[in-house]
C-alpha atoms as a PDB file:
ATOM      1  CA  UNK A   1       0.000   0.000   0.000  1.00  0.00           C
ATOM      2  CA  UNK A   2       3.005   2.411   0.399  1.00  0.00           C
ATOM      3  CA  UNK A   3       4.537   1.547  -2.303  1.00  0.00           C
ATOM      4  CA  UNK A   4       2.273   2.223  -4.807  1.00  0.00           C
ATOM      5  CA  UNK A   5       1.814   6.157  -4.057  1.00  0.00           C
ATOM      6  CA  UNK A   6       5.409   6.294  -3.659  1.00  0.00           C
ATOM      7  CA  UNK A   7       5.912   5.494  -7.008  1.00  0.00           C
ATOM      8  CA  UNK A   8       3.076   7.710  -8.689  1.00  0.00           C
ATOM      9  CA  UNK A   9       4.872  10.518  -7.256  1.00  0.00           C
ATOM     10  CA  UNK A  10       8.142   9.924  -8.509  1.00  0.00           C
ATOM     11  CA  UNK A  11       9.260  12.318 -11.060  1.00  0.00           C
ATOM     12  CA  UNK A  12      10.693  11.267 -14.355  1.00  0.00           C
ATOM     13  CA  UNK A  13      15.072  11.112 -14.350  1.00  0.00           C
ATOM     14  CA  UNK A  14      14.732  13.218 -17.244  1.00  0.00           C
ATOM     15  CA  UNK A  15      12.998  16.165 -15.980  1.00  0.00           C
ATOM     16  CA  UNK A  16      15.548  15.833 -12.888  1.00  0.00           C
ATOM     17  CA  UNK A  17      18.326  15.451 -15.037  1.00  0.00           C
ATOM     18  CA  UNK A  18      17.210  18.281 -17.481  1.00  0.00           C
ATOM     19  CA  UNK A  19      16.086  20.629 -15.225  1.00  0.00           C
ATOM     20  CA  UNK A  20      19.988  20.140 -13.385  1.00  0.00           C
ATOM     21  CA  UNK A  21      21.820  20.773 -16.416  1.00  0.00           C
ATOM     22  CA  UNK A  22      19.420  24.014 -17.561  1.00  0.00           C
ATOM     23  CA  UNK A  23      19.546  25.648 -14.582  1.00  0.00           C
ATOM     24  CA  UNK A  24      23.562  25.059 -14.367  1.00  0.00           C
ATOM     25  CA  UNK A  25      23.702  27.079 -17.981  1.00  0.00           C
ATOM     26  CA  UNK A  26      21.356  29.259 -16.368  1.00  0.00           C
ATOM     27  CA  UNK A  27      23.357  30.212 -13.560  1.00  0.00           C
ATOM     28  CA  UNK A  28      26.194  30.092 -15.983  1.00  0.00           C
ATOM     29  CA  UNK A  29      24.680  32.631 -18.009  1.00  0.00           C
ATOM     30  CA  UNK A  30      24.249  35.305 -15.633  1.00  0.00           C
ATOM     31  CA  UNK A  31      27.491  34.815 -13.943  1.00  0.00           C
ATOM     32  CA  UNK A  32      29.382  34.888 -17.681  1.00  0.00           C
ATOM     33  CA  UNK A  33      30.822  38.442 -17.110  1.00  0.00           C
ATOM     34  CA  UNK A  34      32.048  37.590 -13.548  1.00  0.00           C
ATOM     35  CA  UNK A  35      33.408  34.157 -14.752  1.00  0.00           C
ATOM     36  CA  UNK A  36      34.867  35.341 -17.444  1.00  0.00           C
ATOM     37  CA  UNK A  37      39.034  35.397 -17.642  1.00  0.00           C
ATOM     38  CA  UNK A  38      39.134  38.205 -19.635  1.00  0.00           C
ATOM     39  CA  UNK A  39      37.372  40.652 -21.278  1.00  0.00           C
ATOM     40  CA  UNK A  40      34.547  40.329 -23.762  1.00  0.00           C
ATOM     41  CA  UNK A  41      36.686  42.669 -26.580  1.00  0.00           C
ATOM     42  CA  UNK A  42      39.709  42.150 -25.400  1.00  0.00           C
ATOM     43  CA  UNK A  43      41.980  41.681 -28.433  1.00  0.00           C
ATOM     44  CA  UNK A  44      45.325  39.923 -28.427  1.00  0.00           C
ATOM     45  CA  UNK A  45      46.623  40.118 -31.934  1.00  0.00           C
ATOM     46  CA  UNK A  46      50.155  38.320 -30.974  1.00  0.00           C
ATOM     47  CA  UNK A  47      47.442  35.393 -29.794  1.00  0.00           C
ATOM     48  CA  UNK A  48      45.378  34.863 -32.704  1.00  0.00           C
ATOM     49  CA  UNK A  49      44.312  31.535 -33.870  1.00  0.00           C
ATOM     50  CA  UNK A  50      45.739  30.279 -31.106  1.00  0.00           C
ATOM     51  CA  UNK A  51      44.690  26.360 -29.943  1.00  0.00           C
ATOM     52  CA  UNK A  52      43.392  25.557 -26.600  1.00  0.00           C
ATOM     53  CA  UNK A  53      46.469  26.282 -23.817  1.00  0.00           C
ATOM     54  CA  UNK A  54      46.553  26.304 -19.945  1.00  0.00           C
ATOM     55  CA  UNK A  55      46.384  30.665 -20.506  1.00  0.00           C
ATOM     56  CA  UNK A  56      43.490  30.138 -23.319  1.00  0.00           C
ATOM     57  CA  UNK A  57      41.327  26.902 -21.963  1.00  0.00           C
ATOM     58  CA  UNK A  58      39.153  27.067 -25.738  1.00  0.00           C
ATOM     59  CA  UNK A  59      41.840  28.814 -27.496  1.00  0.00           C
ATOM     60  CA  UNK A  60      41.383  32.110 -29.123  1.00  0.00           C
ATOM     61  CA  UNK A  61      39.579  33.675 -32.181  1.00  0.00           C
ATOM     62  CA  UNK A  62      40.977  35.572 -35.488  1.00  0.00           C
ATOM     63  CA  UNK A  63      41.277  38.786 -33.455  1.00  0.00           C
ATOM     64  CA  UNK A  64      42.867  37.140 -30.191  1.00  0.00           C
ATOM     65  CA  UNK A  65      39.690  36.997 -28.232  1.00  0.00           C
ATOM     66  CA  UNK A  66      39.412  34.654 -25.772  1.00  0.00           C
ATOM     67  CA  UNK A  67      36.484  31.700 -27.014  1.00  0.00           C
ATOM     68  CA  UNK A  68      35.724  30.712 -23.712  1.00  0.00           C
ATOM     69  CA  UNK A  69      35.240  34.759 -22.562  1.00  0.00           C
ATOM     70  CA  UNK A  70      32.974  34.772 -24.928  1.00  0.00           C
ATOM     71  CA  UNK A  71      31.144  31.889 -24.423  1.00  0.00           C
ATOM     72  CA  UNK A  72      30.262  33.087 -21.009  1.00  0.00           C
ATOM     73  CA  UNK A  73      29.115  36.044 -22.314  1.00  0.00           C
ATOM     74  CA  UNK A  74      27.265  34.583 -25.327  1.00  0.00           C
ATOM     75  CA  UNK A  75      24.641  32.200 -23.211  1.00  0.00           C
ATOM     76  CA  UNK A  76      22.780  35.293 -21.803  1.00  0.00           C
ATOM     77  CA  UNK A  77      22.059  36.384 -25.264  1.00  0.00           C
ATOM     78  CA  UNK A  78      21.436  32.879 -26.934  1.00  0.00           C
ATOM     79  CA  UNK A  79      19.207  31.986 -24.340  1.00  0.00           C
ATOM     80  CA  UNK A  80      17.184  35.557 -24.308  1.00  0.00           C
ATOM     81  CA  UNK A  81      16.766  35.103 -28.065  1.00  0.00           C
ATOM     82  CA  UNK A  82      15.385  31.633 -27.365  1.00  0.00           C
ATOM     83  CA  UNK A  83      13.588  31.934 -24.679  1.00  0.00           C
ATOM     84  CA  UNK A  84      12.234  35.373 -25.421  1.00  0.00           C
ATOM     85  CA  UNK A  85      10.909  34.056 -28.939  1.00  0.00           C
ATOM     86  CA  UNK A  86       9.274  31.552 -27.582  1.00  0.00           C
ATOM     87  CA  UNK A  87       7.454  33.323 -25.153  1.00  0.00           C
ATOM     88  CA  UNK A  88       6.577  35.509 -28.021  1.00  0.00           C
ATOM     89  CA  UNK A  89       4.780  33.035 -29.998  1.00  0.00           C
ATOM     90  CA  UNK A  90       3.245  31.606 -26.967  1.00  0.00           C
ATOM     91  CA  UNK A  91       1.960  34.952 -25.664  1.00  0.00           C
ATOM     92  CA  UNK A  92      -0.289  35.388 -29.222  1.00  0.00           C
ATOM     93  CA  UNK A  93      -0.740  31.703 -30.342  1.00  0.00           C
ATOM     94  CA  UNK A  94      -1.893  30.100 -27.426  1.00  0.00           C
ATOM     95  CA  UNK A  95      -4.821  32.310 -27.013  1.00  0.00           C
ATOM     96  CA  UNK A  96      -5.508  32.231 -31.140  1.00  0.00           C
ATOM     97  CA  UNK A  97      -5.323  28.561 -31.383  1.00  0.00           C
ATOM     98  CA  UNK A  98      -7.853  28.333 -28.180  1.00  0.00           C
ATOM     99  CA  UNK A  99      -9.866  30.403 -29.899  1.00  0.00           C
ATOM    100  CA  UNK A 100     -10.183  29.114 -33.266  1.00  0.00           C
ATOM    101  CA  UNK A 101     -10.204  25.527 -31.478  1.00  0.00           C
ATOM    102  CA  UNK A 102     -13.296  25.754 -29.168  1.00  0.00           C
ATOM    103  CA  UNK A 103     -15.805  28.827 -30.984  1.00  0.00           C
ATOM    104  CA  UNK A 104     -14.850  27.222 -34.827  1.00  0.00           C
ATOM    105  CA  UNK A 105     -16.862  28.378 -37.698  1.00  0.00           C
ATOM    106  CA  UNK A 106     -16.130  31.868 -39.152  1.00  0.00           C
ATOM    107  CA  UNK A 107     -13.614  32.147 -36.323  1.00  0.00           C
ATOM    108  CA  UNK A 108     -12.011  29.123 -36.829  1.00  0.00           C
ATOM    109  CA  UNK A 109     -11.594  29.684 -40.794  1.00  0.00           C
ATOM    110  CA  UNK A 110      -9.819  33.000 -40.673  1.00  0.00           C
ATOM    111  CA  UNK A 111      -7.593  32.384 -38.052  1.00  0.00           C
ATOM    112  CA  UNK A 112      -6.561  29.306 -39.346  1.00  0.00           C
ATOM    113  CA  UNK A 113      -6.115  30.429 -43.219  1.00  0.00           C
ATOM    114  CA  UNK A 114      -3.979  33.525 -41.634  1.00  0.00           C
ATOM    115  CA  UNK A 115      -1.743  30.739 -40.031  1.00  0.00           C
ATOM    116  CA  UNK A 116      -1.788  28.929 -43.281  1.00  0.00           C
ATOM    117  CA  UNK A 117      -0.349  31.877 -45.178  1.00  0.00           C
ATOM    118  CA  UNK A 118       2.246  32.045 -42.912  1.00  0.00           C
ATOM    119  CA  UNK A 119       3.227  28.966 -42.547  1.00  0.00           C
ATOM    120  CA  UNK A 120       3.776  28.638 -46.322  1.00  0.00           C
ATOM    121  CA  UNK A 121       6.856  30.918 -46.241  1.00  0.00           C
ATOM    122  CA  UNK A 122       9.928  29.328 -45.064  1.00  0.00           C
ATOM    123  CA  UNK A 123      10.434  30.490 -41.446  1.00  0.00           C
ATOM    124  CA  UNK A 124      13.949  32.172 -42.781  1.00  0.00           C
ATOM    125  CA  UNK A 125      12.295  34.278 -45.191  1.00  0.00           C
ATOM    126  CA  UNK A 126       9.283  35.894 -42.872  1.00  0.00           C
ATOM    127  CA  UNK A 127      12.296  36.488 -40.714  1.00  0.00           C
ATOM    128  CA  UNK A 128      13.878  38.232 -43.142  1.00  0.00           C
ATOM    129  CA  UNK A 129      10.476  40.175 -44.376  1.00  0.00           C
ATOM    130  CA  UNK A 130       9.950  41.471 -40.881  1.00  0.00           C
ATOM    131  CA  UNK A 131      13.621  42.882 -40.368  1.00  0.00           C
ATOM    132  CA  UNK A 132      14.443  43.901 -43.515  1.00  0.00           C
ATOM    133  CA  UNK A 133      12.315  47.048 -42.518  1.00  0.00           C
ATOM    134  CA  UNK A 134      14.041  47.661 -39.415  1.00  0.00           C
ATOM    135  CA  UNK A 135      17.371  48.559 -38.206  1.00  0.00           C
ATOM    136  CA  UNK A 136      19.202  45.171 -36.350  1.00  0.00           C
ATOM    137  CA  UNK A 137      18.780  44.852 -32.802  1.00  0.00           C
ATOM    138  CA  UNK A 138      18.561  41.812 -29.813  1.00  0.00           C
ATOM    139  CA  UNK A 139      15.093  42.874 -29.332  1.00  0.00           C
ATOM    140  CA  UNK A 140      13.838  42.960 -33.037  1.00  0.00           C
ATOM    141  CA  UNK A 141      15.540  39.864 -33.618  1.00  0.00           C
ATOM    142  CA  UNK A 142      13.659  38.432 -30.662  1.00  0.00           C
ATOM    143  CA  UNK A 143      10.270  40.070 -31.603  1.00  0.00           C
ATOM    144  CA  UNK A 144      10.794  38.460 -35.048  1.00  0.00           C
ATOM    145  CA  UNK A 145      11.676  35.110 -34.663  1.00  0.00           C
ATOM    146  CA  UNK A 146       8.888  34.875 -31.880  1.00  0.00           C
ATOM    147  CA  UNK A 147       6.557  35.999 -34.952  1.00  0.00           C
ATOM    148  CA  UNK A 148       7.695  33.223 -37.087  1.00  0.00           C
ATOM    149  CA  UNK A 149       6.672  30.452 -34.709  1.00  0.00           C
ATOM    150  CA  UNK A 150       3.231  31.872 -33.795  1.00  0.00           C
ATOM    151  CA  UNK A 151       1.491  29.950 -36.639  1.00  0.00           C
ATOM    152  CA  UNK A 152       3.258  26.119 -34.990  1.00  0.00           C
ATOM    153  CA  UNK A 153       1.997  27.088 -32.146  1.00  0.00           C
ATOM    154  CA  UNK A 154      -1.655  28.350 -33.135  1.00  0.00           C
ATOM    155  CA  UNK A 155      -2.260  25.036 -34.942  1.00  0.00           C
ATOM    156  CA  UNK A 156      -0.967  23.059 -32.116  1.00  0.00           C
ATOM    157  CA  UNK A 157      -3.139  24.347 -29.577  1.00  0.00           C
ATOM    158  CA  UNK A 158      -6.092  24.680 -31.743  1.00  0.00           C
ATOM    159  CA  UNK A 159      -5.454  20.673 -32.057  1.00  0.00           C
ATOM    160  CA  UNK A 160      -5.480  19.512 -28.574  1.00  0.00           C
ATOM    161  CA  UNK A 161      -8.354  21.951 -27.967  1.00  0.00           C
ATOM    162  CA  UNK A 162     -10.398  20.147 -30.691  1.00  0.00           C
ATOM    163  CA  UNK A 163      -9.971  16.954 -28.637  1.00  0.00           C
ATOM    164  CA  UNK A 164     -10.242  18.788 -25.358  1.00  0.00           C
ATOM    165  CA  UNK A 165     -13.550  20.654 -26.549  1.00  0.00           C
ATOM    166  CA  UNK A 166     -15.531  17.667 -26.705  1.00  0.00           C
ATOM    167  CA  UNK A 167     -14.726  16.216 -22.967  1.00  0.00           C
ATOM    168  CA  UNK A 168     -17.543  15.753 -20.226  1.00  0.00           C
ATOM    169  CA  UNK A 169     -16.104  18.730 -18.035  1.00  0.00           C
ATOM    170  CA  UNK A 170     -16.562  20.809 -20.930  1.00  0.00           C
ATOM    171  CA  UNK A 171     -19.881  20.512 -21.079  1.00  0.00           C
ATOM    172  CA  UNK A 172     -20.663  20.290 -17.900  1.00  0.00           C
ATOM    173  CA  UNK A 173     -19.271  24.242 -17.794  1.00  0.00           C
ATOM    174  CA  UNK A 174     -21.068  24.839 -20.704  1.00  0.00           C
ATOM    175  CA  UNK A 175     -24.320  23.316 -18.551  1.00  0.00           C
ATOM    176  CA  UNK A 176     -23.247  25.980 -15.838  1.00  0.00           C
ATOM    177  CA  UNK A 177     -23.430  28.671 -18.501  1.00  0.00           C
ATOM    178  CA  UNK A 178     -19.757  29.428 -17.788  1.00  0.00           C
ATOM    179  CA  UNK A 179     -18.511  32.335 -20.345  1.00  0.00           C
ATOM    180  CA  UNK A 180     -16.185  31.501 -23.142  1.00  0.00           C
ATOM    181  CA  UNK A 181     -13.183  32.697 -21.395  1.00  0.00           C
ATOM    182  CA  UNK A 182     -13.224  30.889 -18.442  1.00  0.00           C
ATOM    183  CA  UNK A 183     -13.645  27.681 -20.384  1.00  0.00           C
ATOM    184  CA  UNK A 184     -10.988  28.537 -22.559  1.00  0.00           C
ATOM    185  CA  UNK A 185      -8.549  29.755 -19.667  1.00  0.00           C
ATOM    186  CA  UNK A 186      -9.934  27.718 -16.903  1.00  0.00           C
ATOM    187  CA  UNK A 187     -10.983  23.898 -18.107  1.00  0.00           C
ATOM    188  CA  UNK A 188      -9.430  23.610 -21.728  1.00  0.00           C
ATOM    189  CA  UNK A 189      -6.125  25.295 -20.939  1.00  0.00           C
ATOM    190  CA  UNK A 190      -4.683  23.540 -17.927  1.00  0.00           C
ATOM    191  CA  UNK A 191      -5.786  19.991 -19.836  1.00  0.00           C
ATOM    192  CA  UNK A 192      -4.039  21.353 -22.765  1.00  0.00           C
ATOM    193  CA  UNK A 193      -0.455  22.530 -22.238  1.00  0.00           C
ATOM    194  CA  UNK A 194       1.639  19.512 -21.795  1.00  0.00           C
ATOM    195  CA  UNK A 195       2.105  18.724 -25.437  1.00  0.00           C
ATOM    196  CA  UNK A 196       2.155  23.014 -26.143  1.00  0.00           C
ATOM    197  CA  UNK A 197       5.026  22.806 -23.079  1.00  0.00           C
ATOM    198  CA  UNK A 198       6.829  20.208 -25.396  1.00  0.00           C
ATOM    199  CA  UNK A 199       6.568  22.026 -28.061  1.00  0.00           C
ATOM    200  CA  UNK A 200       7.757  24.940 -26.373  1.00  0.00           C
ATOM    201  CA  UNK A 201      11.200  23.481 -25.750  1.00  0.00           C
ATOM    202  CA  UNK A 202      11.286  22.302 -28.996  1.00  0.00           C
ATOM    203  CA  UNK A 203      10.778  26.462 -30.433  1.00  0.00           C
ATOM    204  CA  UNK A 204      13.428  27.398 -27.777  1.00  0.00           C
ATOM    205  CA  UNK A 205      16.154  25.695 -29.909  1.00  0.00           C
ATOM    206  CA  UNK A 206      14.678  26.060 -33.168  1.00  0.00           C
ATOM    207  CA  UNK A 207      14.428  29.867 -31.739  1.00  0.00           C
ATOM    208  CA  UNK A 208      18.585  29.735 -31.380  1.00  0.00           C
ATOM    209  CA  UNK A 209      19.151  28.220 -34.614  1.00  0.00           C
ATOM    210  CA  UNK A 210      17.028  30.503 -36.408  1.00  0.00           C
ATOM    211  CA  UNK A 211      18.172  33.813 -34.811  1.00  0.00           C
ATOM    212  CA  UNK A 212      21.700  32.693 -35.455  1.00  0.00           C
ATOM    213  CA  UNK A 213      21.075  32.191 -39.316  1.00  0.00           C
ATOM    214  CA  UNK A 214      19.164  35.643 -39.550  1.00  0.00           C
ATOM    215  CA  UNK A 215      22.538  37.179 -37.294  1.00  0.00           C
ATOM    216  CA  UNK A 216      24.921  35.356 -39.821  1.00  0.00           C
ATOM    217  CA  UNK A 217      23.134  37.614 -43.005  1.00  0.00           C
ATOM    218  CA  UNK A 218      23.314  40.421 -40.984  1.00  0.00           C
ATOM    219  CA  UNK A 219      20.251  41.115 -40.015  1.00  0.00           C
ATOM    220  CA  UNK A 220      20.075  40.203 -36.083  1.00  0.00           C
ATOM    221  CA  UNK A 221      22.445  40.537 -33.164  1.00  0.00           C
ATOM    222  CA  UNK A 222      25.689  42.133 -34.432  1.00  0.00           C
ATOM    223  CA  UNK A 223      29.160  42.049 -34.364  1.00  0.00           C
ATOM    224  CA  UNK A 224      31.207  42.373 -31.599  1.00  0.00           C
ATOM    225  CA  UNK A 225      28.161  40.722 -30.278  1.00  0.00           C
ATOM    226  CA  UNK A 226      29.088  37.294 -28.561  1.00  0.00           C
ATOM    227  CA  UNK A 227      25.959  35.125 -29.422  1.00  0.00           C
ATOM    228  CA  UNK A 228      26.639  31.312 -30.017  1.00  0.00           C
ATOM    229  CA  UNK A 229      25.420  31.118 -33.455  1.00  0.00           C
ATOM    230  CA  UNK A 230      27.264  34.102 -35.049  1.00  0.00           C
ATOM    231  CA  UNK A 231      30.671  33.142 -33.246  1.00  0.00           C
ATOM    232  CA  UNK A 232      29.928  29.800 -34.957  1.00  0.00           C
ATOM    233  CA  UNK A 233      29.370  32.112 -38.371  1.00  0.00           C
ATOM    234  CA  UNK A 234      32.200  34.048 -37.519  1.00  0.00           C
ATOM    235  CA  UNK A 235      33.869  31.020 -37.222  1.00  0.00           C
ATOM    236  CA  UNK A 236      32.985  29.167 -40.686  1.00  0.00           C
ATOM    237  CA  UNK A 237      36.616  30.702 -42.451  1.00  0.00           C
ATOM    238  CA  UNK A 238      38.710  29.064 -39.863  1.00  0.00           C
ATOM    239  CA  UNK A 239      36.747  25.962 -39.749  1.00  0.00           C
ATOM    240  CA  UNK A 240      40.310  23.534 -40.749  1.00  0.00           C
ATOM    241  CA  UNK A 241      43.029  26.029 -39.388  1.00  0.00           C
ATOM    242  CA  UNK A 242      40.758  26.655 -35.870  1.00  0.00           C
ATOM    243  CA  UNK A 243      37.988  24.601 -35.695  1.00  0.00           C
ATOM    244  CA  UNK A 244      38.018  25.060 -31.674  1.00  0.00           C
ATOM    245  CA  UNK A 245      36.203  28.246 -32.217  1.00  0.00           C
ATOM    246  CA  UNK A 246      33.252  26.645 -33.572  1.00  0.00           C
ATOM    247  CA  UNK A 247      33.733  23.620 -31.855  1.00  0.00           C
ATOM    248  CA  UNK A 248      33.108  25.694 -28.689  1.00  0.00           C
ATOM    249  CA  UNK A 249      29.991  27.242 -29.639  1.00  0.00           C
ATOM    250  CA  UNK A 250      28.455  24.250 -31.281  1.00  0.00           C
ATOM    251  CA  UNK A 251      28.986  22.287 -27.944  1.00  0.00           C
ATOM    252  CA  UNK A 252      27.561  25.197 -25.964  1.00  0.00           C
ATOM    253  CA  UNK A 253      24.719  25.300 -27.925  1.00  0.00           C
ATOM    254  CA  UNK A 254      24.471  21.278 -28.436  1.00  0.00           C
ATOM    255  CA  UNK A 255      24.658  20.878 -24.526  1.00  0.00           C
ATOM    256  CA  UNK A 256      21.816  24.026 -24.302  1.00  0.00           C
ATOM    257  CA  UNK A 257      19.240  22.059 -26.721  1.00  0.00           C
ATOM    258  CA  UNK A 258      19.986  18.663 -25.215  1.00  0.00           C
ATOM    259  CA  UNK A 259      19.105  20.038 -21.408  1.00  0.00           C
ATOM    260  CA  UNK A 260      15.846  21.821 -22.637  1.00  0.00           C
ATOM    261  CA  UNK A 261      14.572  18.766 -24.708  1.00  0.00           C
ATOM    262  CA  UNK A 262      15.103  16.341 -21.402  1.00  0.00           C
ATOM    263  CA  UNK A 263      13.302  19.269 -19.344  1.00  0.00           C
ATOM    264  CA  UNK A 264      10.440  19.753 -22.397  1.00  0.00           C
ATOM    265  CA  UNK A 265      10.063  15.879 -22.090  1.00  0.00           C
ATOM    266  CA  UNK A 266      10.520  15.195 -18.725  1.00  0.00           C
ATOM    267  CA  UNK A 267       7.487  17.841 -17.620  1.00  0.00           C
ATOM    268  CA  UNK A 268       5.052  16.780 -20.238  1.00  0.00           C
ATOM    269  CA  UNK A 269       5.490  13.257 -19.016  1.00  0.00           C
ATOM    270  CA  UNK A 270       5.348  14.853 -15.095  1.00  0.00           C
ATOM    271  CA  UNK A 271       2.243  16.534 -16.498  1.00  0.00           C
ATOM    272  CA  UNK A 272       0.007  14.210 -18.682  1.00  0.00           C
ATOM    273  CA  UNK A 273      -2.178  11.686 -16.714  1.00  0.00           C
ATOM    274  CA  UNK A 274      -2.238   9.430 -19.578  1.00  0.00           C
ATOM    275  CA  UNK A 275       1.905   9.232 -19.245  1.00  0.00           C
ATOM    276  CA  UNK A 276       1.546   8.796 -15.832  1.00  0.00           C
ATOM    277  CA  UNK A 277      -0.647   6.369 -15.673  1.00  0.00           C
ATOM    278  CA  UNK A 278       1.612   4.266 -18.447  1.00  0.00           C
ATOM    279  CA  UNK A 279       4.674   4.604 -15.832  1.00  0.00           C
END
């Protein structure tokens, strides 16, 4: 008898495991400058190119700066980018793909052929089309890429709200003449988020990738910038005679993505009954 509730309320080794490693970058992240051995800019032309050493522990760039300075630095703005998108496309997709889920009809149509529309252009491209117009900044970039990933995550929610629509409890509130808003907020949202939370994790790395490709073509975060994905642009020229330089990034990022897909994973299988009850 004690057994058995012990072990519904254990929680999955990969949520542990990938909630352990994020919060490490985490804590990395903000403590980058402090951590850092030298400084962000600081060049050292005598030093260039040169391969990991007890003085350099990732070596240095083609202007002498130190990789592993700026790969402290770099995780604060990798993971604002990716994080900050996502929370973007969360903040105006959730509520459009609840919408167009549970009131259908006229509603459902024009939402969803909006989403369509956009979802047709490569998510490169509508990045470029939005900040082509603007000057390049951290923030735009962020505001951008978060665009891009609104339509994934309108269609996914107004998916499991199609199935969640049609449940018992559902209309039992509608029975109660509940208004649309607390049904939609209140009894279809909290049954609906583990697979958007998965999702989720999945747009935070897509996020990174995607704002490094728009920084690469110039149109995101900027040079001297450290951000993972443009050191690893930066780094494409020296990729045979200094391939530590991207080697350091990639990892950094690799290690990022890994550590938010176990944490992604882990909480929708914390989250779902239907998981739980499998386990």
């Amino acid at each position: 008898m004690t057994d058995a509730p012990r072990r519904r309320r254990r929680v999955p080794l990969s949520l542990v495991f990938g909630a352990g490693l994020l919060a490490a970058i985490i804590v990395l992240a903000l403590a980058g400058p402090a951590l850092s051995p030298y400084d962000l800019d600081a060049m050292q032309l005598d030093v260039r190119l040169a391969p990991p050493s007890a003085a350099h522990w990732l070596g240095t760039d083609e202007f002498g700066r130190d990789v592993l300075s700026r790969i402290l630095n770099g995780a604060q703005t990798s993971l604002v980018m990716g994080f900050g998108a996502t929370l973007v496309s969360l903040a105006f997709g959730v509520p459009l793909g609840l919408v167009a889920g549970y009131y259908r009809g006229v509603v459902d149509e024009t939402i969803m052929r909006v989403v369509d529309i956009m979802i047709s252009l490569p998510p490169i491209i509508l990045g470029l089309l939005i900040l082509s117009v603007t000057s390049p900044s951290l923030w735009k970039t962020v505001l951008a890429v978060g665009f891009v990933y609104i339509p994934i995550i309108t269609r996914l929610t107004r998916s499991v709200t199609l199935e969640v629509a049609g449940e018992e409890y559902i209309q039992a509130a509608e029975a109660r003449v509940e208004s649309g808003w607390y049904i939609l907020f209140h009894e279809i949202l909290p049954n609906a988020w583990p697979p958007i939370i998965v999702e989720s994790a999945l747009r935070v790395t897509f996020a990174m990738l995607l704002a490094a490709a728009l920084s690469f073509l110039g149109l995101g975060v900027q040079p001297p910038a450290s951000d993972w994905g443009l050191m690893i642009a930066e780094a494409r020229p020296f990729i045979n005679s200094a391939p530590w330089i991207a080697c350091a990034a990639g990892a950094a990022l690799c290690v990022t993505v890994i550590a938010i897909n176990l944490f992604g994973d882990g909480l929708r299988e914390a989250l779902d009954p239907r998981l739980s009850r499998k386990r």
